[in-house]
PDB file of N, CA and C in Angstrom:
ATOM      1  N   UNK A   1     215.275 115.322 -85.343  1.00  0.00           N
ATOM      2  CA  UNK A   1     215.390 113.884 -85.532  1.00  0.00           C
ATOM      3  C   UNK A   1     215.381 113.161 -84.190  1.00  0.00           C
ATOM      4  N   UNK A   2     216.526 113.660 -83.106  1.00  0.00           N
ATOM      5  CA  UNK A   2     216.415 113.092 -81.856  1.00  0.00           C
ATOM      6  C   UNK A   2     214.565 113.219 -81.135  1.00  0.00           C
ATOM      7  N   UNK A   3     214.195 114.324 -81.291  1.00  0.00           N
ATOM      8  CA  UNK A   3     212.626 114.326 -80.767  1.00  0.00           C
ATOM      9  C   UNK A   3     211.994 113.202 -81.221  1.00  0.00           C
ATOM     10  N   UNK A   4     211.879 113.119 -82.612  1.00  0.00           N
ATOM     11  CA  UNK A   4     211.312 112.614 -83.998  1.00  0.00           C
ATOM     12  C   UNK A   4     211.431 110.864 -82.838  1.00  0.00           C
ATOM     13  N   UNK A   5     212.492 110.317 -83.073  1.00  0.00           N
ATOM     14  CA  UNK A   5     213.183 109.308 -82.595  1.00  0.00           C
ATOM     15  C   UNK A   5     212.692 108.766 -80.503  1.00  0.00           C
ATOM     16  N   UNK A   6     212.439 109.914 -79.958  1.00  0.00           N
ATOM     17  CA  UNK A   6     211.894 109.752 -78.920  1.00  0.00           C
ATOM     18  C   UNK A   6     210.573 109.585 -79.109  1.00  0.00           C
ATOM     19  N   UNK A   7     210.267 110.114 -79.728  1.00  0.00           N
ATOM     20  CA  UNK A   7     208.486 110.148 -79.813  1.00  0.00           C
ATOM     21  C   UNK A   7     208.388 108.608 -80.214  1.00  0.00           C
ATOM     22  N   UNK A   8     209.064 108.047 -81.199  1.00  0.00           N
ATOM     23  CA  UNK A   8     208.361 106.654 -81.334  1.00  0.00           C
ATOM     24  C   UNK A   8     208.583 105.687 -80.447  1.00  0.00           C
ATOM     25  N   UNK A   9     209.786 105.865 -79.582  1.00  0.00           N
ATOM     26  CA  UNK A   9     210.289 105.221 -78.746  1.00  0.00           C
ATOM     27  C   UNK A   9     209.305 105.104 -77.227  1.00  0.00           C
ATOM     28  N   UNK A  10     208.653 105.917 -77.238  1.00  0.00           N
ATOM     29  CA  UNK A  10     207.304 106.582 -76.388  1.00  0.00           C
ATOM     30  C   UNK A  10     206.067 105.398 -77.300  1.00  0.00           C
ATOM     31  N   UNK A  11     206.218 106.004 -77.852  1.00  0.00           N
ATOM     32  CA  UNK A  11     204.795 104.911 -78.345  1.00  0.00           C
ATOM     33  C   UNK A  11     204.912 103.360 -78.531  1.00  0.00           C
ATOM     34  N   UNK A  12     205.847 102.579 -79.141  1.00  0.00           N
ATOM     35  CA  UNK A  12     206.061 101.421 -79.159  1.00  0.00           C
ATOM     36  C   UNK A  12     206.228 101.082 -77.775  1.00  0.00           C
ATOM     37  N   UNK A  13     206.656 101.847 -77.012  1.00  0.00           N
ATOM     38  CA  UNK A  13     206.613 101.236 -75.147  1.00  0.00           C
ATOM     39  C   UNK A  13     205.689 101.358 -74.867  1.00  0.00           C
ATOM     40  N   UNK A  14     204.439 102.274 -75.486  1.00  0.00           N
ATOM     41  CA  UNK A  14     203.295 102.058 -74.856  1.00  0.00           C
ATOM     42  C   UNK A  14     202.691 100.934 -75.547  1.00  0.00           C
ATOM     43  N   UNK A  15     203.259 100.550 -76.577  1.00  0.00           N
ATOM     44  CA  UNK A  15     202.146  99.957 -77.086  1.00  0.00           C
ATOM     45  C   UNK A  15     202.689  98.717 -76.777  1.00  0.00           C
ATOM     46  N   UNK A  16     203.616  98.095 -75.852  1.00  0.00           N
ATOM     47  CA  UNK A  16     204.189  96.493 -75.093  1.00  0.00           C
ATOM     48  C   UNK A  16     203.770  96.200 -74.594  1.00  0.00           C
ATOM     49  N   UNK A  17     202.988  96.561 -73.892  1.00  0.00           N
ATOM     50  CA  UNK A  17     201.900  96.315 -73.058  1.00  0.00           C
ATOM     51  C   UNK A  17     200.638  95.869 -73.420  1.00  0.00           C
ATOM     52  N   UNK A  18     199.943  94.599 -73.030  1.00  0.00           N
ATOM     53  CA  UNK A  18     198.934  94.154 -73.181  1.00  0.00           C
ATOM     54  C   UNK A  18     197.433  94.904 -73.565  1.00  0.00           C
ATOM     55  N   UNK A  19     197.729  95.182 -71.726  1.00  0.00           N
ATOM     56  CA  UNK A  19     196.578  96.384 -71.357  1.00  0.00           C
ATOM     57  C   UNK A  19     196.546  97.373 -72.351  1.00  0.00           C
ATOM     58  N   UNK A  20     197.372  98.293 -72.172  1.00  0.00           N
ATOM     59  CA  UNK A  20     197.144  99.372 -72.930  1.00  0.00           C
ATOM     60  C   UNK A  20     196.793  99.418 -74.890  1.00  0.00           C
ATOM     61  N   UNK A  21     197.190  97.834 -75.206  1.00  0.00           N
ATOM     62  CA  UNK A  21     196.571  97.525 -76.367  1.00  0.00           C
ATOM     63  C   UNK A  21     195.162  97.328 -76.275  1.00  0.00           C
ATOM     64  N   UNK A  22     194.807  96.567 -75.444  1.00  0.00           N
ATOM     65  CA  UNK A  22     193.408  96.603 -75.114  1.00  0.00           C
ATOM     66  C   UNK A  22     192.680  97.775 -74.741  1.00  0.00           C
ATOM     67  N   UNK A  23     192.757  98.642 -74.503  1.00  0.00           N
ATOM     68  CA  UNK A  23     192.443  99.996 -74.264  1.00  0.00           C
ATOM     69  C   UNK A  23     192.330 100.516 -75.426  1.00  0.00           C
ATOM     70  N   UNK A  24     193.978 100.473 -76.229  1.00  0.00           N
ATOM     71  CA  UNK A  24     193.462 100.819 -77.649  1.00  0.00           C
ATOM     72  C   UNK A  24     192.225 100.787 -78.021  1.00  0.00           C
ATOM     73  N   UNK A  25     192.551  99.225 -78.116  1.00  0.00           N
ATOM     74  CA  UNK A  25     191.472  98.480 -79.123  1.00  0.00           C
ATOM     75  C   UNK A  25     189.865  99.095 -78.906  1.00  0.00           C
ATOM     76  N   UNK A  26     189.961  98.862 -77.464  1.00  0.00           N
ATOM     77  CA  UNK A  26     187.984  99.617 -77.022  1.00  0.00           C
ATOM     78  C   UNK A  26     188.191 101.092 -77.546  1.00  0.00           C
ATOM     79  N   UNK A  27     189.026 101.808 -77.318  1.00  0.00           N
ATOM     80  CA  UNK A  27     188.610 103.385 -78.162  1.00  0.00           C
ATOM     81  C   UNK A  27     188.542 103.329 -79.212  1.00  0.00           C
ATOM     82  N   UNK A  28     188.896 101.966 -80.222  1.00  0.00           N
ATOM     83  CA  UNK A  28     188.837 102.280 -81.228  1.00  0.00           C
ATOM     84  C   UNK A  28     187.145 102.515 -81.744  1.00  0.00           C
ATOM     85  N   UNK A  29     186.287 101.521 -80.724  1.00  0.00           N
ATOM     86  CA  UNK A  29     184.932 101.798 -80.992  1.00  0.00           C
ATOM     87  C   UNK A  29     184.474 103.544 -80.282  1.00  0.00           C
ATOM     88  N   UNK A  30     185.094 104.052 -79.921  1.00  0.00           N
ATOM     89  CA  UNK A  30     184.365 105.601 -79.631  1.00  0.00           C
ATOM     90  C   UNK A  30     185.513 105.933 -78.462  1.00  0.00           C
ATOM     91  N   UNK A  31     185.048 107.363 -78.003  1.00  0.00           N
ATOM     92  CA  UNK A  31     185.756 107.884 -76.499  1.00  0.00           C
ATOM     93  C   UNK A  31     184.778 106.974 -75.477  1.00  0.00           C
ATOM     94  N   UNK A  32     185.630 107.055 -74.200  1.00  0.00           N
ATOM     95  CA  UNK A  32     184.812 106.546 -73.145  1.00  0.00           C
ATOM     96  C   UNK A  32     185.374 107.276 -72.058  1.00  0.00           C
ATOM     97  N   UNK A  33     184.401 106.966 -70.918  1.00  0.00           N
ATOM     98  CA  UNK A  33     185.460 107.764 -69.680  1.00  0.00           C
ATOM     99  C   UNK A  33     186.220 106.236 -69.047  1.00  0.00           C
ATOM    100  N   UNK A  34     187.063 107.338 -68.005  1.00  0.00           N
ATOM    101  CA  UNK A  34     188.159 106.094 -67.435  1.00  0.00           C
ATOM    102  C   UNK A  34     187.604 105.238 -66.395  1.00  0.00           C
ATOM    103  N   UNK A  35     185.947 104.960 -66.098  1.00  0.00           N
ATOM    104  CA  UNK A  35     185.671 104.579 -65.105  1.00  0.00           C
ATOM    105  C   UNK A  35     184.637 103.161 -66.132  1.00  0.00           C
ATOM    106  N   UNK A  36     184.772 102.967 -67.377  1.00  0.00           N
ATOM    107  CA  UNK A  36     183.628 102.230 -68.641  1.00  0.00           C
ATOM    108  C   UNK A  36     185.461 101.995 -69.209  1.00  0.00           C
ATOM    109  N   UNK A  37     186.446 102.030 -69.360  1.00  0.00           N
ATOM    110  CA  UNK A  37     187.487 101.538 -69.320  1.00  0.00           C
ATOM    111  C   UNK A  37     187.989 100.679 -68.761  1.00  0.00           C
ATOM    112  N   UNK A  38     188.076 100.956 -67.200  1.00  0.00           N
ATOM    113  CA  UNK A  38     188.830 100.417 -66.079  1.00  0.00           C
ATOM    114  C   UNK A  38     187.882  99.344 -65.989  1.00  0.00           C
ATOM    115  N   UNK A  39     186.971  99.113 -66.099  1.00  0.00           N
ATOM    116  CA  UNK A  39     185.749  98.005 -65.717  1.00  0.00           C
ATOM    117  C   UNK A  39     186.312  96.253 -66.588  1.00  0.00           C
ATOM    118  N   UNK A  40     186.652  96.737 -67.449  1.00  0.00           N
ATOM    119  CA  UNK A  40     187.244  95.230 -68.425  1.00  0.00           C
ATOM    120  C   UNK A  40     189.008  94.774 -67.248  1.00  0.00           C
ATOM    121  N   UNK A  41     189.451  95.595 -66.753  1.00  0.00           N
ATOM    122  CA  UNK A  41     190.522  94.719 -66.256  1.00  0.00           C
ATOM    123  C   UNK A  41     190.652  94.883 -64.659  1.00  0.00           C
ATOM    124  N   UNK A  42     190.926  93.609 -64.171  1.00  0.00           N
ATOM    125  CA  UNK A  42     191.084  93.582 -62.694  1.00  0.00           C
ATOM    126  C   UNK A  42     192.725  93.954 -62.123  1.00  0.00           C
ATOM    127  N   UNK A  43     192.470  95.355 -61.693  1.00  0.00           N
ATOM    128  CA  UNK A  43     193.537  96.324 -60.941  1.00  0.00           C
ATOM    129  C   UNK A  43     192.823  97.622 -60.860  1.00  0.00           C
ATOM    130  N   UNK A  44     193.394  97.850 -59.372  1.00  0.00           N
ATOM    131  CA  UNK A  44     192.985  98.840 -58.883  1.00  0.00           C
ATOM    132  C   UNK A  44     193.045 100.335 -59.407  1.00  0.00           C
ATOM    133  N   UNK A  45     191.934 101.200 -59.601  1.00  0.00           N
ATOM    134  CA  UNK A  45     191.844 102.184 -59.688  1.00  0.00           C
ATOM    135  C   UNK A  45     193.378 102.883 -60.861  1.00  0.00           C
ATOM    136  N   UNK A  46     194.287 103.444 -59.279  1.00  0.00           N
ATOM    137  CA  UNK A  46     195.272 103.851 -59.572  1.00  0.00           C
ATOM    138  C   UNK A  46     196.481 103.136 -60.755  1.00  0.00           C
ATOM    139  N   UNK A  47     196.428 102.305 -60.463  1.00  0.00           N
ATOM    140  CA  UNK A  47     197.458 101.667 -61.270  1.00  0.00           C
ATOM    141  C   UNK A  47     196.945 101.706 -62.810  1.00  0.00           C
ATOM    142  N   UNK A  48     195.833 101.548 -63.086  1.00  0.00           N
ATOM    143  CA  UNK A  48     194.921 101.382 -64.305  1.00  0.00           C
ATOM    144  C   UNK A  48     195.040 102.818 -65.043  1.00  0.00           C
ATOM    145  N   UNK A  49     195.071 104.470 -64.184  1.00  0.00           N
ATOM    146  CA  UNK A  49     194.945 105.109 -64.602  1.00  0.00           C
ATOM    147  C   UNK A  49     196.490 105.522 -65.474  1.00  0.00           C
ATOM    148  N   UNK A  50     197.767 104.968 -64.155  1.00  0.00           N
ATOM    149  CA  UNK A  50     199.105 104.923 -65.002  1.00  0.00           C
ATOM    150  C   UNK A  50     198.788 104.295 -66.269  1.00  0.00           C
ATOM    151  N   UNK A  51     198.108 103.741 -66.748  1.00  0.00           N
ATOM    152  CA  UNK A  51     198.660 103.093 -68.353  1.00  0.00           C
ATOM    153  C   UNK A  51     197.835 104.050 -69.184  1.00  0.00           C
ATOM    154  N   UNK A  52     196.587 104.402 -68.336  1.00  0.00           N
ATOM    155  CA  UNK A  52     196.113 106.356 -69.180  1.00  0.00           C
ATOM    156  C   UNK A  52     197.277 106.845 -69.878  1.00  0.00           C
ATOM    157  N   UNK A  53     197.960 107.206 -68.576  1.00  0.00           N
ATOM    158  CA  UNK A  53     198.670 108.170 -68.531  1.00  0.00           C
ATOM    159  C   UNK A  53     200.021 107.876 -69.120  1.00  0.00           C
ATOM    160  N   UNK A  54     200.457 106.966 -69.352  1.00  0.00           N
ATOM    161  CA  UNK A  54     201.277 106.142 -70.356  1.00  0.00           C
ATOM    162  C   UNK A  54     201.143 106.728 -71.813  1.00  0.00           C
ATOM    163  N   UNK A  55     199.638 105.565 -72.233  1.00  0.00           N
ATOM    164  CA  UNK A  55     199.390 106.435 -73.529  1.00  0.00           C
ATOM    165  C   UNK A  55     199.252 107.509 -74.265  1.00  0.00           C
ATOM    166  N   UNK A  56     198.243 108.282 -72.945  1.00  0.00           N
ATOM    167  CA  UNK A  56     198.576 109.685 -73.120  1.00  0.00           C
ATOM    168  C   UNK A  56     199.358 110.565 -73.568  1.00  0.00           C
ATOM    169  N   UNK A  57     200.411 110.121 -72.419  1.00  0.00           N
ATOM    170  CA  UNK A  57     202.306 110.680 -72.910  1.00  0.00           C
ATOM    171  C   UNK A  57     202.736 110.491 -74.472  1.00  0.00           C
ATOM    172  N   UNK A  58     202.495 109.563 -74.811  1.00  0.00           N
ATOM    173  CA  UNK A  58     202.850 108.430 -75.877  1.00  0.00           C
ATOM    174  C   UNK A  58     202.050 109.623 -77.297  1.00  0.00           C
ATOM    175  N   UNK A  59     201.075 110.061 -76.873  1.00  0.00           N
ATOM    176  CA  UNK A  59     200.154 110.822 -77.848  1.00  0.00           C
ATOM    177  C   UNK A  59     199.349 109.542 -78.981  1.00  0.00           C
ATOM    178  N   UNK A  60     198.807 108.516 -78.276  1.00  0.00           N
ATOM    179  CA  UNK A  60     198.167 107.376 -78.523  1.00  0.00           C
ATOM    180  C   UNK A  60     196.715 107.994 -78.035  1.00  0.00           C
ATOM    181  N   UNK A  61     196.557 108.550 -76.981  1.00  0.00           N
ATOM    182  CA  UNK A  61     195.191 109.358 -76.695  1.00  0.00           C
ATOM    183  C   UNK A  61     195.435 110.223 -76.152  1.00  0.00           C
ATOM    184  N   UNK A  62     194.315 110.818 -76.032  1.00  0.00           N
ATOM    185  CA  UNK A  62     193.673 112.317 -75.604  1.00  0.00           C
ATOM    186  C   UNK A  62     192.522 112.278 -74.958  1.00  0.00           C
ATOM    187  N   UNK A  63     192.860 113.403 -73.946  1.00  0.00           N
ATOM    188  CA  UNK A  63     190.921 113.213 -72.628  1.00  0.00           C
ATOM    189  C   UNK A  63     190.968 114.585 -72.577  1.00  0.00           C
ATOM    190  N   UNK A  64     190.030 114.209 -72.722  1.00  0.00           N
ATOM    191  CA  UNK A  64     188.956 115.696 -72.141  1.00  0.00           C
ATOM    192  C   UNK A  64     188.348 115.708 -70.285  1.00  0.00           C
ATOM    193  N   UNK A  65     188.626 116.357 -69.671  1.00  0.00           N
ATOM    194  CA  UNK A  65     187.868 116.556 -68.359  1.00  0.00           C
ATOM    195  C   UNK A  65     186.860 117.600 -68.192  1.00  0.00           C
ATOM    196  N   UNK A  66     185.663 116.955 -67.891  1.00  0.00           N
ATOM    197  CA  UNK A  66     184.197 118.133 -67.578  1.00  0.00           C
ATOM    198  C   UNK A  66     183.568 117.453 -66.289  1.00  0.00           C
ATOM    199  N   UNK A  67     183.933 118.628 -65.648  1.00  0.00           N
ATOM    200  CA  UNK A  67     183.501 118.522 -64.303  1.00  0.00           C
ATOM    201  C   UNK A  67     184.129 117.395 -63.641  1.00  0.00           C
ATOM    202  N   UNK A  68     184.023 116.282 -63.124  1.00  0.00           N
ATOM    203  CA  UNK A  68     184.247 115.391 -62.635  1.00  0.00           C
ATOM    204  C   UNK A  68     184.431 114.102 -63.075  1.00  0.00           C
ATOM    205  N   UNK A  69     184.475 114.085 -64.682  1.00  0.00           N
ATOM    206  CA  UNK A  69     184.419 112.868 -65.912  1.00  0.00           C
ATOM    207  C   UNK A  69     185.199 113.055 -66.400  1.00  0.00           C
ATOM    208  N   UNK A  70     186.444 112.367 -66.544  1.00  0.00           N
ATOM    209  CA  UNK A  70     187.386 112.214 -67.982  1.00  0.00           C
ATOM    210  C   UNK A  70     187.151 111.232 -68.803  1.00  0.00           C
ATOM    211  N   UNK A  71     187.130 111.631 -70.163  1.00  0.00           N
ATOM    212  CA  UNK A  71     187.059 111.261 -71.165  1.00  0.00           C
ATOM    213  C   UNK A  71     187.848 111.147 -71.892  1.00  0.00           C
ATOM    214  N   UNK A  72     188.159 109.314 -72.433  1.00  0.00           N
ATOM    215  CA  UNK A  72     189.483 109.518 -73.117  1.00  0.00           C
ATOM    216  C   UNK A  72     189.181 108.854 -74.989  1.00  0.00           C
ATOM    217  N   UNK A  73     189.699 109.693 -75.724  1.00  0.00           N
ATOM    218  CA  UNK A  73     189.717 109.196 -76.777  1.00  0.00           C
ATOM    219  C   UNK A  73     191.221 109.027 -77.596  1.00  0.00           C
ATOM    220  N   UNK A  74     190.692 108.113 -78.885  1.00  0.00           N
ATOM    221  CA  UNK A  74     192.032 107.842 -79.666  1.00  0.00           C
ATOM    222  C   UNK A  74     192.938 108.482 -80.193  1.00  0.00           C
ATOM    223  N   UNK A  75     193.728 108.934 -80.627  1.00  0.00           N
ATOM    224  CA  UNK A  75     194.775 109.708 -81.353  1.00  0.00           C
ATOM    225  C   UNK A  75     195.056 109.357 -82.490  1.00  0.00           C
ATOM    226  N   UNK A  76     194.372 109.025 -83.683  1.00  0.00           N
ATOM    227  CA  UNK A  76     194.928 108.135 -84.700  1.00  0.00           C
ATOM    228  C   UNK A  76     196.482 109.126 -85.082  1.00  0.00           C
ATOM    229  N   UNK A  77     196.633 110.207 -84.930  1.00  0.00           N
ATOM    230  CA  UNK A  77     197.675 110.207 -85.937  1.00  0.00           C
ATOM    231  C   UNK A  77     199.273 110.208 -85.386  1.00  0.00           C
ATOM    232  N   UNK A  78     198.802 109.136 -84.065  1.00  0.00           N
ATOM    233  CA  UNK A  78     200.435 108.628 -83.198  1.00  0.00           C
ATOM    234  C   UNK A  78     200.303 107.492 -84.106  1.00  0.00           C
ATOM    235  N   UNK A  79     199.506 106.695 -84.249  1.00  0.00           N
ATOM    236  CA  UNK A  79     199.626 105.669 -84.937  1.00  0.00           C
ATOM    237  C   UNK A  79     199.797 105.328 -86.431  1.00  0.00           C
ATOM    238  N   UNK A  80     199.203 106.529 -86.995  1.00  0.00           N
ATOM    239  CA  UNK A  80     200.150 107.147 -88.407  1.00  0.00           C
ATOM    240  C   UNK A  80     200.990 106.525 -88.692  1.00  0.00           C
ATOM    241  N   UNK A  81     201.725 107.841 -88.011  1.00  0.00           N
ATOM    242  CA  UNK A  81     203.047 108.188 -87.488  1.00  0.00           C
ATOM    243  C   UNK A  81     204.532 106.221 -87.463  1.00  0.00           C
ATOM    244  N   UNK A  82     203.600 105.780 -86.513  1.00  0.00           N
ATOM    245  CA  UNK A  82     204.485 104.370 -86.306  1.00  0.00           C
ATOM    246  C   UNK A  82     203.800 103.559 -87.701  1.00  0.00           C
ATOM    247  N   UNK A  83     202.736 103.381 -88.107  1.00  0.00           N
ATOM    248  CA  UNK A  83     202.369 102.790 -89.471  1.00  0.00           C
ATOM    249  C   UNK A  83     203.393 103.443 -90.409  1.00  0.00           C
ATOM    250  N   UNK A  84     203.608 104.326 -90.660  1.00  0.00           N
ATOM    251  CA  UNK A  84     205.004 104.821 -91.669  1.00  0.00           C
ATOM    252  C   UNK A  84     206.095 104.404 -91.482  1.00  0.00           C
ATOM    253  N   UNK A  85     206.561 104.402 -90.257  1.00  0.00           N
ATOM    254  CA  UNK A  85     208.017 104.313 -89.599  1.00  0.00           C
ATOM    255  C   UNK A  85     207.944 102.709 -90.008  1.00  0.00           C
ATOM    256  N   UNK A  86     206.978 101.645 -89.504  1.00  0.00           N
ATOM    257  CA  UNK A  86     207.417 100.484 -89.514  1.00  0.00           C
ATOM    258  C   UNK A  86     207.142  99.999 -91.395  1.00  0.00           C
ATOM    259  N   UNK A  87     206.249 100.822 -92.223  1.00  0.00           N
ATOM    260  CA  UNK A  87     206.221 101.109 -93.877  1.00  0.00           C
ATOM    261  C   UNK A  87     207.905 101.107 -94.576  1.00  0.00           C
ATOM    262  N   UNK A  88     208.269 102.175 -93.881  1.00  0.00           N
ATOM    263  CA  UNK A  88     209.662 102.724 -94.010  1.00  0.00           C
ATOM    264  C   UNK A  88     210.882 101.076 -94.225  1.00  0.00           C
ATOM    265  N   UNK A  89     210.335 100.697 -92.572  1.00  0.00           N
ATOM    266  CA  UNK A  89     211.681  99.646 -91.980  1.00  0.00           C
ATOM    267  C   UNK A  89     211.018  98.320 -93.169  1.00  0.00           C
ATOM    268  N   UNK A  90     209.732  98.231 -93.737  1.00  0.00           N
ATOM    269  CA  UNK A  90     209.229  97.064 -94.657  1.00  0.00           C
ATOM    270  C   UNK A  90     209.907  96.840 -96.118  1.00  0.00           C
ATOM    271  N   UNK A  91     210.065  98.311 -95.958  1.00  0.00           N
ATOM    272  CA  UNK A  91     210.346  98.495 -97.755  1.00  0.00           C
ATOM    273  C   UNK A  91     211.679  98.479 -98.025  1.00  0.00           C
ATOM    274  N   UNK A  92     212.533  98.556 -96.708  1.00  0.00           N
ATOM    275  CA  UNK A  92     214.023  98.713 -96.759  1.00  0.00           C
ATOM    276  C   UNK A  92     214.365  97.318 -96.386  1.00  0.00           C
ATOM    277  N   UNK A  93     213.629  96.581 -95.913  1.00  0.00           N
ATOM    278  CA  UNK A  93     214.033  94.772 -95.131  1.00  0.00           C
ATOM    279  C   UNK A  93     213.473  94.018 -96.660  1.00  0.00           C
ATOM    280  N   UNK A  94     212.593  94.321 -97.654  1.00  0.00           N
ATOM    281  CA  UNK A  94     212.323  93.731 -98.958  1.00  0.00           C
ATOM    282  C   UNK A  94     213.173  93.935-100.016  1.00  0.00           C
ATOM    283  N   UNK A  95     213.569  95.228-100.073  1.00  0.00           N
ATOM    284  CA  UNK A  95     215.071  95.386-101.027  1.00  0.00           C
ATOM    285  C   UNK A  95     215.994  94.684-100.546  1.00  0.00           C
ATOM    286  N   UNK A  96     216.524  94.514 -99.137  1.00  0.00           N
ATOM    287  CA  UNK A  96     217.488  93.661 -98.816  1.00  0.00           C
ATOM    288  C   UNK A  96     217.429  92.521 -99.350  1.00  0.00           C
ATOM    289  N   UNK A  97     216.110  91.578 -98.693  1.00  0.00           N
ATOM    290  CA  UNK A  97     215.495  90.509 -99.119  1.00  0.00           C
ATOM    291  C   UNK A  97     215.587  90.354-100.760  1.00  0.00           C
ATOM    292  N   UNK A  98     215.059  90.863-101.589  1.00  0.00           N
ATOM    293  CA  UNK A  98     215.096  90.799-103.210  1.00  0.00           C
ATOM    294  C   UNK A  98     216.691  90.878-103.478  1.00  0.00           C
ATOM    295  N   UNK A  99     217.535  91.669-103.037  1.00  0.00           N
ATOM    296  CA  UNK A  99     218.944  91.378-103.480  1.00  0.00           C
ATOM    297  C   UNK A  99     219.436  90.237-102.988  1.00  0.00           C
ATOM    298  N   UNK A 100     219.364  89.484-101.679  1.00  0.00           N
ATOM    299  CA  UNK A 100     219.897  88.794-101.355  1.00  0.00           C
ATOM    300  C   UNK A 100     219.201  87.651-102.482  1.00  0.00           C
ATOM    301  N   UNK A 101     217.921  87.399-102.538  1.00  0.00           N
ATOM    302  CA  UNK A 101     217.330  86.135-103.462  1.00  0.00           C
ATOM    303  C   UNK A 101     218.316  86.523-104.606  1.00  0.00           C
ATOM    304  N   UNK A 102     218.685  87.747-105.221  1.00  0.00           N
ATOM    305  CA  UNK A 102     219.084  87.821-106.683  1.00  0.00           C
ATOM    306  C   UNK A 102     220.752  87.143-106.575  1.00  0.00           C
ATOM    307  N   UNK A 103     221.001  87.197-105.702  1.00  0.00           N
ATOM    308  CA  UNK A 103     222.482  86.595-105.233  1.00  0.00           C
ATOM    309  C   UNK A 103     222.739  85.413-105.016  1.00  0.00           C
ATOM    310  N   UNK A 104     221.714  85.133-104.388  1.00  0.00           N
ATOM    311  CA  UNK A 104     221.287  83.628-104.285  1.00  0.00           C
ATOM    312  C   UNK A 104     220.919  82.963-105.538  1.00  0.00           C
ATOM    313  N   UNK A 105     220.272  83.338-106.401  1.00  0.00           N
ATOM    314  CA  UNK A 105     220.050  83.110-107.908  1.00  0.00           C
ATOM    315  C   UNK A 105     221.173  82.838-108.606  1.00  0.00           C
ATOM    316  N   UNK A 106     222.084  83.627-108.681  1.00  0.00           N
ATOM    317  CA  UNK A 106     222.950  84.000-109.820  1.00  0.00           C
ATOM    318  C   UNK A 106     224.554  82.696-108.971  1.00  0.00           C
ATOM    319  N   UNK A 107     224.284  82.826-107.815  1.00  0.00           N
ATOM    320  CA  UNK A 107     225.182  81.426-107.284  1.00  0.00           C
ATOM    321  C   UNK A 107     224.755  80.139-107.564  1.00  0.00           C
ATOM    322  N   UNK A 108     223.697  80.188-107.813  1.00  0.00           N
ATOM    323  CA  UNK A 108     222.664  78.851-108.046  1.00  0.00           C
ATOM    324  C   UNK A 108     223.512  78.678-109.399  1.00  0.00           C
ATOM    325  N   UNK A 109     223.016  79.472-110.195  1.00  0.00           N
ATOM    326  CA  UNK A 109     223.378  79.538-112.048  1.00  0.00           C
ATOM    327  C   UNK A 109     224.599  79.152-112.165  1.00  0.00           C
ATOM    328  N   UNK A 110     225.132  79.941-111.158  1.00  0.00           N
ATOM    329  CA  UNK A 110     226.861  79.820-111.596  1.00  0.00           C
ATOM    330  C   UNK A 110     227.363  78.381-110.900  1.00  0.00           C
ATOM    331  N   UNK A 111     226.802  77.713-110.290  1.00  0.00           N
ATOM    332  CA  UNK A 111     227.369  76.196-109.283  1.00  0.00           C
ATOM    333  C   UNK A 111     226.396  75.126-110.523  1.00  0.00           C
ATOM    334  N   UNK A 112     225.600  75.678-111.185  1.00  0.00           N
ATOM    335  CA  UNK A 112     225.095  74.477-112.056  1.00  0.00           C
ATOM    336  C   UNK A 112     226.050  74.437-113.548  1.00  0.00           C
ATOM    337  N   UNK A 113     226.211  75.980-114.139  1.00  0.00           N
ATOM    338  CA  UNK A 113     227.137  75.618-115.406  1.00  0.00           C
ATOM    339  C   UNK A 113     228.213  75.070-115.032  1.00  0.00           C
TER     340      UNK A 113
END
């Protein structure tokens, strides 16, 4: 559970970040390498590759290296993963929600007889 619990805590920090949503977003059209990546935002080299390596961690993507090219593609099933978790926190904040309206109802009823 504690792993379970780090792991998402890893990904929602990656995913606070602007950039690295935007990164998402372009893998979502295919893999690319990190040099057809880095080209959409102005910062240097290094710093650009930390938010790689961010997501990476995060298990948001995955690269491949051949020869002298890394290649990074998407991970859909980190994002699963947080699509359930935040499924989970929806369905438990709407039962709240529906009891509280039913409470709210039945005070209504009872302040009008």
């Amino acid at each position: 559970m504690l792993e379970q619990t780090q792991q998402l805590d890893q990904l929602f920090s990656a995913l606070g970040d602007s950039t690295r949503r935007a990164v998402l977003a372009r893998l979502c059209r295919g893999p690319a390498q990190v040099s057809e990546l880095a080209q959409d935002f102005d910062m240097a080299l290094p710093s650009f590759t930390q938010h790689l390596r961010v997501l990476e961690n995060s298990g948001l993507v995955y690269s491949e290296k051949k020869g002298r090219v890394r290649t990074y593609q998407l991970a859909p099933q980190a994002l699963k993963e947080a699509e359930q978790w935040l499924a989970r926190q929806r369905s438990h904040w709407e039962a709240r929600f529906n009891q509280l309206d039913t409470y709210l109802n039945t005070l209504k009823e009872t302040r009008n007889d």
